[in-house]
Protein backbone atom coordinates (compact mmCIF):
# COMPACT_ATOMS: atom_id res chain seq x y z
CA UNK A 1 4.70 -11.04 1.32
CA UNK A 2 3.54 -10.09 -2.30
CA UNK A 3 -0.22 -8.14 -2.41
CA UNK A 4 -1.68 -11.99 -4.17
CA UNK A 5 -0.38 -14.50 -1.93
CA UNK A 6 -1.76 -11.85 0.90
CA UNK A 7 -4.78 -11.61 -0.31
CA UNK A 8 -5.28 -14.98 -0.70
CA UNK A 9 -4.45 -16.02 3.27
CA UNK A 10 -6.32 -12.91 4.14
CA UNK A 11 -9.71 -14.24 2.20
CA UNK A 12 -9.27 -17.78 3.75
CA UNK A 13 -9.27 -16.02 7.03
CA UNK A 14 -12.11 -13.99 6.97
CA UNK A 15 -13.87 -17.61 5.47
CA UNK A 16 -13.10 -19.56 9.17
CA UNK A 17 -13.98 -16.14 10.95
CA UNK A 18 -17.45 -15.79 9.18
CA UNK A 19 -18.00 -19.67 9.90
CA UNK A 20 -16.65 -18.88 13.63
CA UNK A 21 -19.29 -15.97 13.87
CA UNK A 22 -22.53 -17.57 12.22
CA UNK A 23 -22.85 -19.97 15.01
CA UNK A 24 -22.95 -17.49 17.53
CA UNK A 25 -25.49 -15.30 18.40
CA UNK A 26 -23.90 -12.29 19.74
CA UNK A 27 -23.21 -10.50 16.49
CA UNK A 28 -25.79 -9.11 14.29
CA UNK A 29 -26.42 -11.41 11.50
CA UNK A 30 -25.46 -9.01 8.61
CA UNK A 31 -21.61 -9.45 9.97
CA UNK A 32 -20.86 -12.47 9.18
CA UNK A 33 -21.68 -12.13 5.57
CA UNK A 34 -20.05 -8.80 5.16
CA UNK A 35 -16.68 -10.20 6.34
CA UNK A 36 -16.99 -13.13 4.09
CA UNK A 37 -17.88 -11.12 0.88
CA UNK A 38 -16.94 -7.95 1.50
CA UNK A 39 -13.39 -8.08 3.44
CA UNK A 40 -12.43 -11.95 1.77
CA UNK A 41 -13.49 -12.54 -1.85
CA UNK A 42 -13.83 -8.62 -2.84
CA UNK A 43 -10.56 -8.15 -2.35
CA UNK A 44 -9.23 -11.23 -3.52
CA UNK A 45 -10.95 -11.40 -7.19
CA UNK A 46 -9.87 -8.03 -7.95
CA UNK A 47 -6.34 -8.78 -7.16
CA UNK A 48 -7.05 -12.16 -9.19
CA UNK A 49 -9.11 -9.93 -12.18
CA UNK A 50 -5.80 -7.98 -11.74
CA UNK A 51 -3.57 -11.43 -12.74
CA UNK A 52 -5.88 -12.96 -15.45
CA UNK A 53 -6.58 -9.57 -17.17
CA UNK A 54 -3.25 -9.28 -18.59
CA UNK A 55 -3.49 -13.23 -19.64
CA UNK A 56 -6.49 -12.68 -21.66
CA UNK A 57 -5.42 -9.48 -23.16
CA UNK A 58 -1.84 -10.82 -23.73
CA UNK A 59 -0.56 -7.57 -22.15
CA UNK A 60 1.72 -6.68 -19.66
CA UNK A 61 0.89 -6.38 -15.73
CA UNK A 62 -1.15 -4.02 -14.67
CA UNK A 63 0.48 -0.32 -13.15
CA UNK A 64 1.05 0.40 -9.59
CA UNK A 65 -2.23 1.89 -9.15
CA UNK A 66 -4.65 -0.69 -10.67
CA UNK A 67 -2.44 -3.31 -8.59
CA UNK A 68 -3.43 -1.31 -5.54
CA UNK A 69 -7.42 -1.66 -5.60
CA UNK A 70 -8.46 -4.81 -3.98
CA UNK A 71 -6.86 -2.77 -0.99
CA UNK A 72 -8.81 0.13 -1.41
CA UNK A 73 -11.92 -2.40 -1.87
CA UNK A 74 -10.29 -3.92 1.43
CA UNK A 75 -10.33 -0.53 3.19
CA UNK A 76 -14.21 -0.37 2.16
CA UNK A 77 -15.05 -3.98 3.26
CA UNK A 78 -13.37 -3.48 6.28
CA UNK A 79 -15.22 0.03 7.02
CA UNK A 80 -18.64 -2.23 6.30
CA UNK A 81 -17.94 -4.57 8.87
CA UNK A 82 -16.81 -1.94 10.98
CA UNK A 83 -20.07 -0.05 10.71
CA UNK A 84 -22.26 -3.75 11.30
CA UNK A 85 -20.13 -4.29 14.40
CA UNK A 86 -20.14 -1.04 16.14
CA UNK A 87 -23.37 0.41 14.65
CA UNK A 88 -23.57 3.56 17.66
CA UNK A 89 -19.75 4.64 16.40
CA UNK A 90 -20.82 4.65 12.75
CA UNK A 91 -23.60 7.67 11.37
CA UNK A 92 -24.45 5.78 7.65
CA UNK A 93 -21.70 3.77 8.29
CA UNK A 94 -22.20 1.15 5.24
CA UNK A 95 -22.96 4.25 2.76
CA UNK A 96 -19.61 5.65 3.58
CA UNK A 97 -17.60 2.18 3.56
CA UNK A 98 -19.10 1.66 -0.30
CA UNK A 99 -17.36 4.57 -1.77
CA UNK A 100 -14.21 3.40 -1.28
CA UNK A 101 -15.31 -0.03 -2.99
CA UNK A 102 -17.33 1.86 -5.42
CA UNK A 103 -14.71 3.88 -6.16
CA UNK A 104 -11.97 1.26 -6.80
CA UNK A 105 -14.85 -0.88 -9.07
CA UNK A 106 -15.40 2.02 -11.60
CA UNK A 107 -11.38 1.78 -11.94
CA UNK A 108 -11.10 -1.37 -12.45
CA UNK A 109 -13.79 -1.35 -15.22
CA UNK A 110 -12.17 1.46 -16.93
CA UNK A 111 -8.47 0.16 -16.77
CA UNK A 112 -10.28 -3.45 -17.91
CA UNK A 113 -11.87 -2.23 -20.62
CA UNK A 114 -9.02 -0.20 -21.73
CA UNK A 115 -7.13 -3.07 -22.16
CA UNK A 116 -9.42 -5.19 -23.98
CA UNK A 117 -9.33 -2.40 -26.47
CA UNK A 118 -5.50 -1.82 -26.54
CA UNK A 119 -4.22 -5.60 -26.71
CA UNK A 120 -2.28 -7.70 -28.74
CA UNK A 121 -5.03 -8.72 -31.03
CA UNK A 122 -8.47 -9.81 -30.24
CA UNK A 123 -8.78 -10.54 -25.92
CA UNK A 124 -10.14 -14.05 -24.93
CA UNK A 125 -13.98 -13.85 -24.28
CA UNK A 126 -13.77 -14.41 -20.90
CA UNK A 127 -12.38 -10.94 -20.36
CA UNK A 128 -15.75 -9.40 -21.21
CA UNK A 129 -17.18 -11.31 -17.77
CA UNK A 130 -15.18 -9.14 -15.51
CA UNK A 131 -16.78 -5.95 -16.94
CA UNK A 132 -20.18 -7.27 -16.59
CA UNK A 133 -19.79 -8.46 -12.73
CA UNK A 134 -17.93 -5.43 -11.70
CA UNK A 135 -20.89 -3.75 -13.27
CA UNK A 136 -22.81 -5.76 -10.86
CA UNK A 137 -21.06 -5.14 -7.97
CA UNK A 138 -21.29 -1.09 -8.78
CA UNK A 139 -25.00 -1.52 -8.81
CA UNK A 140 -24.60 -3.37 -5.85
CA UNK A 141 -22.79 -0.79 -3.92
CA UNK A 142 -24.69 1.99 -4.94
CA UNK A 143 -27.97 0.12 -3.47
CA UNK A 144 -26.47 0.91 -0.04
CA UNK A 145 -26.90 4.69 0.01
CA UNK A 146 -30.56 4.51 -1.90
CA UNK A 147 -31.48 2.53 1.46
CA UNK A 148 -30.47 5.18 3.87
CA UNK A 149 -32.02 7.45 1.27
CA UNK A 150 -35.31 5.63 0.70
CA UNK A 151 -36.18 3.25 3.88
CA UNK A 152 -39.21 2.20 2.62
CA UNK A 153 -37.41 0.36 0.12
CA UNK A 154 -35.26 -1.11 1.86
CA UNK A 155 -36.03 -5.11 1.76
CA UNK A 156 -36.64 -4.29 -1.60
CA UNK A 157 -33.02 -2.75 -2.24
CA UNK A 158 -31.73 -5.94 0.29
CA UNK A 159 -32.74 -8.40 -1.98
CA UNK A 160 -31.32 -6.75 -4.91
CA UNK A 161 -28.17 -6.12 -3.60
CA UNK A 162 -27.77 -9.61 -2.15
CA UNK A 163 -28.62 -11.09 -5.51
CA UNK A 164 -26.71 -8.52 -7.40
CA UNK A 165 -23.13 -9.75 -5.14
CA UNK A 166 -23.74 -13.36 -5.34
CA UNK A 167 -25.05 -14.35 -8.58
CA UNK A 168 -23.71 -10.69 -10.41
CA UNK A 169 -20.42 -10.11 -9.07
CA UNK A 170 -18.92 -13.54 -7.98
CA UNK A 171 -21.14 -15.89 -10.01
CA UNK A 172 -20.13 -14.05 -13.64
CA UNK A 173 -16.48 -13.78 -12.14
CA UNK A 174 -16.59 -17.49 -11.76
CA UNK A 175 -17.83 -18.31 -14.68
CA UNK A 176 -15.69 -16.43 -16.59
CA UNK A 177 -12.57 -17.35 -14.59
CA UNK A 178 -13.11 -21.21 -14.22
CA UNK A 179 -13.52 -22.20 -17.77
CA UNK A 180 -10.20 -20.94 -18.64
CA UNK A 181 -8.94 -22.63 -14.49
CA UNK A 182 -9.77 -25.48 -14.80
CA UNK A 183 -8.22 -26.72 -17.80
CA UNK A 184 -5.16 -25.07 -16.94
CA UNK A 185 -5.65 -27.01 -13.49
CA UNK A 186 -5.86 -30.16 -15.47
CA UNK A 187 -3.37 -29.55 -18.06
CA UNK A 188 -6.16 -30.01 -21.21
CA UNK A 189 -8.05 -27.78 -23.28
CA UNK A 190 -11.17 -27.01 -23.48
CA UNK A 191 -12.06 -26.71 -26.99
CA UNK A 192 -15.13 -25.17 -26.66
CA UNK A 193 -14.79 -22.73 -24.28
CA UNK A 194 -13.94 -19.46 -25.89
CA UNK A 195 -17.51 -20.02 -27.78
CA UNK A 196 -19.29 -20.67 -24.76
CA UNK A 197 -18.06 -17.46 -22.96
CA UNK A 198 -18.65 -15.99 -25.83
CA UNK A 199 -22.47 -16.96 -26.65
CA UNK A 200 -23.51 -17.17 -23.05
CA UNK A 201 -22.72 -13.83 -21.59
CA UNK A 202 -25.34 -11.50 -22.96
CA UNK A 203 -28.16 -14.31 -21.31
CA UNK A 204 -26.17 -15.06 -18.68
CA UNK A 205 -25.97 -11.15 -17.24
CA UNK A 206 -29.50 -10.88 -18.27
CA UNK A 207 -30.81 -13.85 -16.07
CA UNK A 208 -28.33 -12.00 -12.39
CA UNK A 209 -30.84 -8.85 -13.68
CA UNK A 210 -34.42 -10.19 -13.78
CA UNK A 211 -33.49 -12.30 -10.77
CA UNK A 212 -32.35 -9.79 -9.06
CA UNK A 213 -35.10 -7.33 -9.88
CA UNK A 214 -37.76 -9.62 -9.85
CA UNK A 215 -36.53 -11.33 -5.98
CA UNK A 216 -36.74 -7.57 -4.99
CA UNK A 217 -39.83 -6.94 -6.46
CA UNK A 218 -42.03 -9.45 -3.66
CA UNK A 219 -45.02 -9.95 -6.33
CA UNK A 220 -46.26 -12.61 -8.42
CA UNK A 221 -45.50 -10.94 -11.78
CA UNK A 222 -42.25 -10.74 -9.97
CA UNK A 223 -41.78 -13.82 -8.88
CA UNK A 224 -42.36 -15.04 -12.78
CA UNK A 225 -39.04 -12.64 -13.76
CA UNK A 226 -37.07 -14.08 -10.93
CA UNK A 227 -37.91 -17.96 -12.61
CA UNK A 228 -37.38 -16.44 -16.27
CA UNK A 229 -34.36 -15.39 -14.95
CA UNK A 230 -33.22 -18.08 -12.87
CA UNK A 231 -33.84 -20.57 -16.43
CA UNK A 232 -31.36 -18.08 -18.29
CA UNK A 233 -28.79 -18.67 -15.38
CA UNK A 234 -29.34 -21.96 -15.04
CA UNK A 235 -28.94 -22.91 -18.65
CA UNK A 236 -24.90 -21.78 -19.48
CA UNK A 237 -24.12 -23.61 -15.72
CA UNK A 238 -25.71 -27.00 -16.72
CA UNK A 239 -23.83 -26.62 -20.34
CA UNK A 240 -20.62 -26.04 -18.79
CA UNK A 241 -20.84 -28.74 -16.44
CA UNK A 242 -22.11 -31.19 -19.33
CA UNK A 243 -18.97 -30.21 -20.71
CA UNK A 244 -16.43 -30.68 -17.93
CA UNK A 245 -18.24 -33.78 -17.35
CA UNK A 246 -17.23 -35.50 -20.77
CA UNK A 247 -13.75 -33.97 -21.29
CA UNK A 248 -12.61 -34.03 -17.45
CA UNK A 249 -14.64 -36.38 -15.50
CA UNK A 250 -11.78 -38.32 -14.39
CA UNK A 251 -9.80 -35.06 -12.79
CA UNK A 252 -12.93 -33.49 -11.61
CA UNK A 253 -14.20 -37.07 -9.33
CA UNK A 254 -10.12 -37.27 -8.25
CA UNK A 255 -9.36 -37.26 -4.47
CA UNK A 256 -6.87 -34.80 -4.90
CA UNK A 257 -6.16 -31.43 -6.73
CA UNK A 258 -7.56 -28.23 -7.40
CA UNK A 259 -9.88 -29.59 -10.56
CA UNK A 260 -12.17 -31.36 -8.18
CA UNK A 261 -12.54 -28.03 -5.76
CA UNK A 262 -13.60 -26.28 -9.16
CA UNK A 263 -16.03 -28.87 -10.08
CA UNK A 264 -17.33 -29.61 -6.58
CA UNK A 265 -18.07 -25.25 -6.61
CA UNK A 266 -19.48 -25.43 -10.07
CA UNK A 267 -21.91 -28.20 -8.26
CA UNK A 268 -23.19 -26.79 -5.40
CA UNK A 269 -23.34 -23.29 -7.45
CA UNK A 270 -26.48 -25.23 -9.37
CA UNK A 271 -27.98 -27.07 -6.67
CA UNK A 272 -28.52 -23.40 -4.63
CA UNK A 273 -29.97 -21.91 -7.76
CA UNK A 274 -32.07 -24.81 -8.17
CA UNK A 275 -33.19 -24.80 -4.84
CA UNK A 276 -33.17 -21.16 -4.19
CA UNK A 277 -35.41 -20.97 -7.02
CA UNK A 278 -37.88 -23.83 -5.78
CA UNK A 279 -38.26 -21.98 -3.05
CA UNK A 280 -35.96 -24.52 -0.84
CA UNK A 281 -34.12 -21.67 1.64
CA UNK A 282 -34.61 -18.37 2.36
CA UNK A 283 -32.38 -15.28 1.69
CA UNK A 284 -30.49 -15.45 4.87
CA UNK A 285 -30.58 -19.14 4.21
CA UNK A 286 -29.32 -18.87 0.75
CA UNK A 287 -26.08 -16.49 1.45
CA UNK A 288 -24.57 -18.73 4.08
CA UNK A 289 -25.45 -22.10 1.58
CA UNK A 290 -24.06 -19.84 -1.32
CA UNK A 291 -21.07 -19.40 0.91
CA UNK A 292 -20.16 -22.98 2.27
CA UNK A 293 -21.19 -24.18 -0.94
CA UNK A 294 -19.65 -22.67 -3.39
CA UNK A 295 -17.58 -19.92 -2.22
CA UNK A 296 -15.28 -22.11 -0.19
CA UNK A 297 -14.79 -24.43 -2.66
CA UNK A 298 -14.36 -21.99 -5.44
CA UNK A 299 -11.52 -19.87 -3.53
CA UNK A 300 -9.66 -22.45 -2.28
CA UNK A 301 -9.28 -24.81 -5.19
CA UNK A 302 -8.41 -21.52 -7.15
CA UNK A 303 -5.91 -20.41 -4.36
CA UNK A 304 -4.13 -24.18 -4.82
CA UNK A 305 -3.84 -23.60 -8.04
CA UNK A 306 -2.37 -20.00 -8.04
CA UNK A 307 -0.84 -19.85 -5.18
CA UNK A 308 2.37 -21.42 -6.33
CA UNK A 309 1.88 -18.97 -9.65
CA UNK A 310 1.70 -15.95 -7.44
CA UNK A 311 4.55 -16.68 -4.83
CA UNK A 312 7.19 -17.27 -7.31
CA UNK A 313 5.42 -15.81 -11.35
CA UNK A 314 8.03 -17.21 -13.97
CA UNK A 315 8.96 -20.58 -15.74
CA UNK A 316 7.18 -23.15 -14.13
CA UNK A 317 8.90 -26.06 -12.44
CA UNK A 318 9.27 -29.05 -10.10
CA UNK A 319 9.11 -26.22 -7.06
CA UNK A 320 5.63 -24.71 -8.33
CA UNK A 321 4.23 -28.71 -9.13
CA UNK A 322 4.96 -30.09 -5.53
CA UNK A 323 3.48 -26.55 -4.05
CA UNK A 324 0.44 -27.22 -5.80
CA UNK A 325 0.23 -30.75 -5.34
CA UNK A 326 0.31 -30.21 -1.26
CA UNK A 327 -2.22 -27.63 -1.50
CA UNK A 328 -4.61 -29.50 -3.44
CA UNK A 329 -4.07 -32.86 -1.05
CA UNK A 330 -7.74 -33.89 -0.20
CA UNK A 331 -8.73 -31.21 -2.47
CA UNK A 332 -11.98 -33.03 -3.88
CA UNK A 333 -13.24 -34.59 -0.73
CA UNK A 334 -13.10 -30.81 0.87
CA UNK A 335 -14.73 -29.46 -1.92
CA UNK A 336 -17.53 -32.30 -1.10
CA UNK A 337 -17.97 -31.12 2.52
CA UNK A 338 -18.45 -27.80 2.19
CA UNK A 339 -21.23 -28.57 -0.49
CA UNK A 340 -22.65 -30.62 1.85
CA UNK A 341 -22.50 -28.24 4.75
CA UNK A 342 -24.24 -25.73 2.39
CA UNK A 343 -26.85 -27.84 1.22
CA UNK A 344 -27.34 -28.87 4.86
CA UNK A 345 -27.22 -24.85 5.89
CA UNK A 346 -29.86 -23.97 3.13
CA UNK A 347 -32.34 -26.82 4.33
CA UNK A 348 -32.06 -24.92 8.01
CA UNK A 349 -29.66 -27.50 9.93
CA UNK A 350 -27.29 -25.14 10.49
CA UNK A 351 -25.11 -28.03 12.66
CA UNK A 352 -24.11 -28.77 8.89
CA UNK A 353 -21.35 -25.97 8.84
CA UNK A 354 -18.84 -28.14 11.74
CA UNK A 355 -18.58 -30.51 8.06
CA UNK A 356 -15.70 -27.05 6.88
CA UNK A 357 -14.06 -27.41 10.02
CA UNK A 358 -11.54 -30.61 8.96
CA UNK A 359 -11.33 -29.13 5.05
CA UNK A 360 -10.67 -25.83 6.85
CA UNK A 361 -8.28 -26.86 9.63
CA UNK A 362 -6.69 -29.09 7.05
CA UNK A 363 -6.03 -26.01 3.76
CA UNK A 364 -5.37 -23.46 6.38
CA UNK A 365 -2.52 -25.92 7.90
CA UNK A 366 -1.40 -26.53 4.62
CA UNK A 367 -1.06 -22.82 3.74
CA UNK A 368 0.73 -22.17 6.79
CA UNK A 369 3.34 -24.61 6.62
CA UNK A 370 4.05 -24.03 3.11
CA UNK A 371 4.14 -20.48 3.87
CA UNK A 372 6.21 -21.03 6.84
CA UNK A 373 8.57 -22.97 5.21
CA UNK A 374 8.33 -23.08 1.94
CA UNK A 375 9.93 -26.14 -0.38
CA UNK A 376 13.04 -25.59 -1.47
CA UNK A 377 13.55 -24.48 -5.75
């Protein structure tokens, strides 16, 4: 199976087994969010940052080695989770599993910005998003070691590198990724969209950074740079969905297809940072919300859309249309229950998650089959 389509199954997986493990209470509490973040969606949006790069840069695919990353950020997620579930076996286990990710970030960003320099003329905006999360996610990873360095910092360091994965790393991904998605999704452009990215990314990275430094920094001057910061995030989310909601309101309320998963992600991305920021949920509250909510939605709408894309690249045809149309079956009233579970999750009723269980059951089935036996070109 190509690296993409792997990667894909591979992140859905790890989703159901982080569910399966948050309700029990035999693992320590850090695994479950380590195997959702680190060992699925790592991976998987640097093998997607891997496809779209070349799209936006109007360039060819990316070598061997730049293709082989998200398993060497793989190989570090899985050495994370390792460490969490087998803590006597692993001496600074998490410092050591970061340098593989660490390492394969810093590439990324180099062979990234190398190509927005090198292109066929000027590259779409959105390419200048992946730099800026993967920044994040560096920052991120090198909070790990400073931990084991400095331990009276360490709920300091937590916070920041929670805030610095979710909102830094996936949230500017997403951002940058969906607004070129979703009209692809829906067929339609989105005439505004390349001025957005463009305008919105300098506040937009600014508000993941006082967030982040001000939710690790527990005062009330602190506290003020986490709102301040939270308003600059909030601000190119509520523009983008003001938009989607007058060009593609129809697609985005539909029963079916990936455009509703996006949308219904996009949703429950602002309702977390709106009640995150109200104080609503606390951190460990927040990352599995941030993960029913939005992360599930997010990866598999974008998985129905790609998958087709990334199990047989080329012309596009009736083959690649009734792929897609299968996975995105039920695609917006899954995307509704796993917001739901994650605003239920966030509130504390953490019952709410069993609401992924038919959307999951149902996409994973899907996957299979089509995998299994796929339609016939």
């Amino acid at each position: 199976m190509p690296l993409l389509p792997f990667l894909a199954l591979w992140s859905v997986l790890a989703f159901a087994g982080a569910v399966g493990m948050a309700g029990l209470s035999d693992f320590p509490r850090q695994l479950p969010a380590h195997l959702a973040f680190a060992v699925g969606a790592m991976p998987l949006i640097f093998a997607a940052m891997g496809h779209f790069v070349p799209v936006l840069t109007r360039s060819g695919n990316p070598p061997a080695a730049v293709a082989r990353l998200p398993l060497l950020a793989l190989l570090g997620g899985l050495g994370v989770v390792a460490s969490f579930a087998w803590p006597p076996f692993w001496f600074r286990g998490p410092s050591l599993a970061a340098l593989p990710a660490l390492a394969a970030t810093l590439a990324l960003i180099a062979w990234i910005r190398a190509r927005g320099r090198g292109g066929l003329g000027s590259p779409h905006p959105g390419l200048w998003w992946y730099p800026a999360a993967l920044s994040c996610l560096a920052l991120a990873l090198l909070a790990v070691p400073t931990m084991e360095l400095f331990p009276g910092a360490r709920p300091a360091l937590r916070l920041l590198h929670l805030h610095l994965n979710t909102l830094g790393f996936i949230g500017l991904t997403a951002i940058g990724t969906l607004q070129v998605l979703l009209p692809t999704c829906v067929g339609r452009p989105d005439p505004g969209a390349a001025a957005r990215l463009r305008r919105d990314l300098p506040r937009t990275l600014l508000g993941v950074l006082l967030v982040s430094v001000g939710a690790a920094w527990d005062t009330t001057p602190g506290r003020l740079v986490a709102l301040a910061g939270l308003i600059l995030w909030l601000l190119p989310l509520l523009r983008l969905a003001a938009a989607w909601w007058k060009l593609f309101r129809t697609d985005t309320l539909s029963r079916d297809g990936a455009a509703a998963s996006l949308a219904a992600a996009l949703a429950g991305l602002i309702l977390l940072s709106l009640g995150h920021g109200f104080g609503l949920a606390s951190g460990m509250e927040t990352i599995g919300a941030f993960f029913l909510a939005f992360l599930l939605p997010l990866v598999t709408g974008a998985v129905s859309q790609l998958l087709p894309v990334w199990l047989r690249p080329g012309r596009q045809d009736a083959w690649h249309a009734g792929l897609r149309a299968a996975l995105g079956r039920f695609a917006g009233l899954r995307g509704a229950s796993f917001v739901l579970a994650g605003l239920g999750w966030s509130l504390g009723w953490k019952a709410a998650a069993l609401l992924v269980l038919p959307g999951m059951v149902q996409f994973l089935g899907t996957v299979a089959l089509k995998l299994l036996f796929p339609p016939r070109p």
